[in-house]
Protein backbone atom coordinates (compact mmCIF):
# COMPACT_ATOMS: atom_id res chain seq x y z
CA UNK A 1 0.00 0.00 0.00
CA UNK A 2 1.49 3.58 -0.93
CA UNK A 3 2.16 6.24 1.64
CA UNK A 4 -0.03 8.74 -0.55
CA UNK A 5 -3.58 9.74 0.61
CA UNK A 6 -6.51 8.15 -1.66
CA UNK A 7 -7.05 11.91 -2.01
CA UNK A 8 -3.89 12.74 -3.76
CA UNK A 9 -3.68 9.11 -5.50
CA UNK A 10 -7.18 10.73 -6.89
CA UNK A 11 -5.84 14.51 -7.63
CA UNK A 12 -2.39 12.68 -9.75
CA UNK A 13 -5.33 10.29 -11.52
CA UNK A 14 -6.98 13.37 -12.51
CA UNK A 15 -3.45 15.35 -13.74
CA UNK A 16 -2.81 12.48 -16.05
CA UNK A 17 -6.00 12.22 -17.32
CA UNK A 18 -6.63 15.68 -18.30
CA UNK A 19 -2.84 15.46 -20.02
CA UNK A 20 -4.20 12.35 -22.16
CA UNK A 21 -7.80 13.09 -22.74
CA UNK A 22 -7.41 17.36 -22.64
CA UNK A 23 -10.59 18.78 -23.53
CA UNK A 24 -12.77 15.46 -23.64
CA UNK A 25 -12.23 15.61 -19.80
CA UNK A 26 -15.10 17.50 -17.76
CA UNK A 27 -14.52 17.48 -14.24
CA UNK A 28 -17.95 17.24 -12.95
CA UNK A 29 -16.63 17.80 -9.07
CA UNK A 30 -16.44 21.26 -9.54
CA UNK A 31 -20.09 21.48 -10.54
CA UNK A 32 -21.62 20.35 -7.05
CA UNK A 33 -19.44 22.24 -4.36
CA UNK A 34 -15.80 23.76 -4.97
CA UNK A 35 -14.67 24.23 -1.23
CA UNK A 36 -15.01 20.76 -0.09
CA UNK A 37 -12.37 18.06 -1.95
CA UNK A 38 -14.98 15.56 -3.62
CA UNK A 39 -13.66 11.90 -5.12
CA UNK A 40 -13.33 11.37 -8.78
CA UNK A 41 -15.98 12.34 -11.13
CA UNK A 42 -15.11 13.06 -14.55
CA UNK A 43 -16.87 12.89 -17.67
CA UNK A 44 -14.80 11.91 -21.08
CA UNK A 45 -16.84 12.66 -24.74
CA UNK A 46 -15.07 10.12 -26.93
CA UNK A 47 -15.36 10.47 -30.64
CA UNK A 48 -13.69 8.34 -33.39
CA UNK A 49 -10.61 9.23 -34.39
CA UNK A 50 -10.22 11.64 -37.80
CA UNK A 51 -8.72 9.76 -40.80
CA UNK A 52 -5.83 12.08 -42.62
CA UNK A 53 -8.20 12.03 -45.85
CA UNK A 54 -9.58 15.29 -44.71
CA UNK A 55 -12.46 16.64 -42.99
CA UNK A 56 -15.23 14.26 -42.26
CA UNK A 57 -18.46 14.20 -40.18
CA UNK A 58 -18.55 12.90 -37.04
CA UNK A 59 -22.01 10.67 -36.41
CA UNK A 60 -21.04 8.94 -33.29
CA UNK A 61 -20.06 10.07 -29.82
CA UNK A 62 -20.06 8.83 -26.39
CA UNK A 63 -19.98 10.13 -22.99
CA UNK A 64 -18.02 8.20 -20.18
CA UNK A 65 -18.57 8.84 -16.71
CA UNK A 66 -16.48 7.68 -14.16
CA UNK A 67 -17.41 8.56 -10.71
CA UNK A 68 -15.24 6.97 -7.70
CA UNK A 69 -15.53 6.45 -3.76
CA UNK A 70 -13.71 8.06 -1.10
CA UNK A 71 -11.57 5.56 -0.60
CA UNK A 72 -10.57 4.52 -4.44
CA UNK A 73 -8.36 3.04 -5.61
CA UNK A 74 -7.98 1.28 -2.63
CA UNK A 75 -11.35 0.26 -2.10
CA UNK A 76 -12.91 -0.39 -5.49
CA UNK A 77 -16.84 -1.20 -5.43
């Protein structure tokens, strides 16, 4: 077991995240109360990828939402 707080295991989670996915990633937390820390709850809009044969129109999407305990990762439910 690490030394780090499920808190900041959570806050590097969400650095690395918002490095890979930029601005797919929607962190939902701030949305409900900003003083109080909050676990994970992000939402990631995923879209296929864009051939190099030019412009093209996107008819799919999805939304991922990953919400997380308190106590993840090391309690996973």
């Amino acid at each position: 077991m690490s030394c780090e707080s499920s808190k900041d295991r959570q806050e590097n989670e969400i650095e690395v995240l918002k490095s890979i996915f930029g601005d797919e990633l929607c962190d939902l937390r701030h949305e409900k109360n900003k003083r109080k820390w909050q676990p994970l709850d992000i939402l990631i809009s995923l879209m296929p990828q864009k051939g190099m044969s030019g412009p093209a129109k996107v008819y799919a999407q999805i939304d991922l939402r990953v919400m997380c305990s308190n106590k993840y990762p090391d309690d996973i439910e």
